[in-house]
Protein backbone atom coordinates (compact mmCIF):
# COMPACT_ATOMS: atom_id res chain seq x y z
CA UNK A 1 0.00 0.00 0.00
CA UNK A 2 3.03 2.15 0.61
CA UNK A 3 3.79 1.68 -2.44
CA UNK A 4 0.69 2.50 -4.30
CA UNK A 5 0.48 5.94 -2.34
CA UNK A 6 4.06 6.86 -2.95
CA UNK A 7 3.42 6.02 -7.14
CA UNK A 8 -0.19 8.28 -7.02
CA UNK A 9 1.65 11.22 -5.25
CA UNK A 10 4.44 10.72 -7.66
CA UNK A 11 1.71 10.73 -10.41
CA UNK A 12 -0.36 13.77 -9.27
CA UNK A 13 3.32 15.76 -9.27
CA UNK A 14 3.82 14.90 -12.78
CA UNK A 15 0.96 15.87 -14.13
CA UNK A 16 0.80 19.25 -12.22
CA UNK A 17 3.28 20.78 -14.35
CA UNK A 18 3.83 17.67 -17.57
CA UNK A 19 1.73 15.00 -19.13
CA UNK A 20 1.57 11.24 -18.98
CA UNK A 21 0.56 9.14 -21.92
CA UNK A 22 0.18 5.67 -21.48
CA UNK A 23 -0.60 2.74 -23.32
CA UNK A 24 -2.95 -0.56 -22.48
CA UNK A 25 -3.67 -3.93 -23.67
CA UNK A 26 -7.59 -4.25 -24.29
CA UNK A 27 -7.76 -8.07 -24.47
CA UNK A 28 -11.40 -10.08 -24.81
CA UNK A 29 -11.83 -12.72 -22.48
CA UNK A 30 -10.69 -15.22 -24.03
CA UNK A 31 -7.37 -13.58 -24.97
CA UNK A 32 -7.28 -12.78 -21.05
CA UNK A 33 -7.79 -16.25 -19.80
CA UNK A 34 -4.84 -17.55 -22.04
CA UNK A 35 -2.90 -14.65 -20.59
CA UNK A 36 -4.03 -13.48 -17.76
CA UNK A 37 -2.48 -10.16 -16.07
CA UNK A 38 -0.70 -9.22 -12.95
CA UNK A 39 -0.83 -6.45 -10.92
CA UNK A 40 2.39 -4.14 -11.88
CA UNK A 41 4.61 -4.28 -8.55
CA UNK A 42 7.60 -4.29 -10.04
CA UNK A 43 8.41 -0.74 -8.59
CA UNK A 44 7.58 -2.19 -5.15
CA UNK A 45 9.90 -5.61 -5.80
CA UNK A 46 7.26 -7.20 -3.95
CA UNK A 47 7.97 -11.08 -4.21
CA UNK A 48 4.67 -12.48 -5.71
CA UNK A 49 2.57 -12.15 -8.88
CA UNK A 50 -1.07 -10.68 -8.05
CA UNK A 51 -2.76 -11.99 -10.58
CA UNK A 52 -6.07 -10.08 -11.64
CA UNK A 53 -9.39 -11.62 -12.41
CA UNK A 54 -10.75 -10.87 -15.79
CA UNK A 55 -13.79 -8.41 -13.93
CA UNK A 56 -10.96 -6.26 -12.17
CA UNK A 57 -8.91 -5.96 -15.26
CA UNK A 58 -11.51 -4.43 -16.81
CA UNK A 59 -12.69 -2.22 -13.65
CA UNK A 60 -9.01 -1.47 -13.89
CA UNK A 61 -8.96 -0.01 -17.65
CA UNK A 62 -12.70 1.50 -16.27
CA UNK A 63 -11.00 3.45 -13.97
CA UNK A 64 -7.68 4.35 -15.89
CA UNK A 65 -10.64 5.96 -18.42
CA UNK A 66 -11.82 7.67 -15.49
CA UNK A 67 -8.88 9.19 -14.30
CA UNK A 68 -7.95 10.46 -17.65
CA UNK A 69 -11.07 12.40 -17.85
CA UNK A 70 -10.71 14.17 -14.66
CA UNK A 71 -6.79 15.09 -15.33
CA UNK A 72 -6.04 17.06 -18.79
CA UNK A 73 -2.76 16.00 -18.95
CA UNK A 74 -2.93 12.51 -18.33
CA UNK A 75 -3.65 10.47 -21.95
CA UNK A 76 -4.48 6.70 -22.59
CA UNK A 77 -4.95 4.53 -25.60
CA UNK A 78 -5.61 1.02 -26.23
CA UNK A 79 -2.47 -0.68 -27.50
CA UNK A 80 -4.17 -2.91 -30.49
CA UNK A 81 -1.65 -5.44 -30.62
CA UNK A 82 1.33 -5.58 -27.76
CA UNK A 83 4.42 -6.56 -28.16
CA UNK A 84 5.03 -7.75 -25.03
CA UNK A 85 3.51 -9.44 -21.80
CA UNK A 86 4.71 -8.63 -18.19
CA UNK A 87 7.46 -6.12 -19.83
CA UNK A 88 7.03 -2.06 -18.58
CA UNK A 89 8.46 0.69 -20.64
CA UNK A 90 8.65 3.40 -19.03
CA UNK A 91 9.90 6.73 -20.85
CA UNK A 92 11.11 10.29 -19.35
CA UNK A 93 11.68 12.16 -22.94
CA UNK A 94 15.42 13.15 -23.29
CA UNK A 95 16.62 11.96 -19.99
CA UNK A 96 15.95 8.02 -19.03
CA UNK A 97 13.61 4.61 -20.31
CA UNK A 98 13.37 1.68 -17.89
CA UNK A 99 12.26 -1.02 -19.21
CA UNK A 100 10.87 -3.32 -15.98
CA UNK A 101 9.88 -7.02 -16.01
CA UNK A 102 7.01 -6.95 -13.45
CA UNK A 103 6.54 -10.79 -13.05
CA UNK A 104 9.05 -11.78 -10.06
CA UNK A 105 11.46 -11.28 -9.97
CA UNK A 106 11.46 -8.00 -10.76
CA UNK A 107 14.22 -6.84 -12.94
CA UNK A 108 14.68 -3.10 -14.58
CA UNK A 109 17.22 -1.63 -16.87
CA UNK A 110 18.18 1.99 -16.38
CA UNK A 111 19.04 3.50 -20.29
CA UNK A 112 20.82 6.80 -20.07
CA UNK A 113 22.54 6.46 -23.41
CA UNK A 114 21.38 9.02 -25.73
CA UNK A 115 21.25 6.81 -28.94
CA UNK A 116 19.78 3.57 -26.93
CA UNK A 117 17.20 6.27 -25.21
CA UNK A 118 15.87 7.78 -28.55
CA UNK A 119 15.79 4.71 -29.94
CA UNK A 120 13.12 3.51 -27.14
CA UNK A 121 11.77 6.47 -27.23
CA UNK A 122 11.06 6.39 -31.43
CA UNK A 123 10.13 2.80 -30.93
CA UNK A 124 7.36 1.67 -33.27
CA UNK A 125 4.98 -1.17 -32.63
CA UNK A 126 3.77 -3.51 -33.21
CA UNK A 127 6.73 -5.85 -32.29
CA UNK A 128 5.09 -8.95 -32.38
CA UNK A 129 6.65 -11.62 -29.50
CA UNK A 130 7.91 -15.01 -30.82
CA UNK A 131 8.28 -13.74 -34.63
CA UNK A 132 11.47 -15.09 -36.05
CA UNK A 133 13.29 -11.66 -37.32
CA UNK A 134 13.90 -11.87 -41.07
């Protein structure tokens, strides 16, 4: 719970002065039940997946739709086809990506280096997981 409080302060700071845009999976049921999601704790390092139930995943986007309507500088869209599952990307333009793996463990890479940065930052999906590249 510390955790969560500490990431929605952190959240209401940026978007007092900068925006957020972030992206999310929109899968059916059926494409949920072969994949199901987990809670993102990878900030916390907490040591277990949370895994959500299909109802709270979408209660979850319900409320992310919310929340974007009540803060002007805080933009969503539906990812229509992502590249990959349990895998954060997280982006501050012209300073630092992190790219997190949020299933435990939790592992993150810090990218500082101004060519591997703008290259995650001009990344263009979709990337689609187990393609052979060609």
């Amino acid at each position: 719970m510390e955790h969560i409080a500490f990431q929605r302060e952190l959240t209401e700071e940026i978007l007092s002065h900068d925006s957020i845009f972030e992206a999310y999976p929109n899968f059916s049921k059926d494409e949920f039940a072969q994949y199901p999601m987990t809670l993102s704790l990878a900030g916390a390092f907490y040591e277990e997946d949370i895994v959500y139930t299909y109802e709270q995943y979408r209660e979850h986007l319900e409320m992310m739709k919310r929340f974007s309507q009540m803060h002007k500088n805080y933009h969503i869209e539906e990812n229509k086809s992502p590249a990959f599952r349990h895998i954060q990307i997280l982006i501050h333009e012209g300073s630092w990506a992190i790219v997190s793996k949020e299933k435990t463990p939790a592992i993150h890479f810090v990218i500082r280096h101004p060519k591997m940065r703008e290259a995650m930052e001009n990344i263009t999906m979709p990337i689609v997981e187990g393609e052979e590249y060609k």
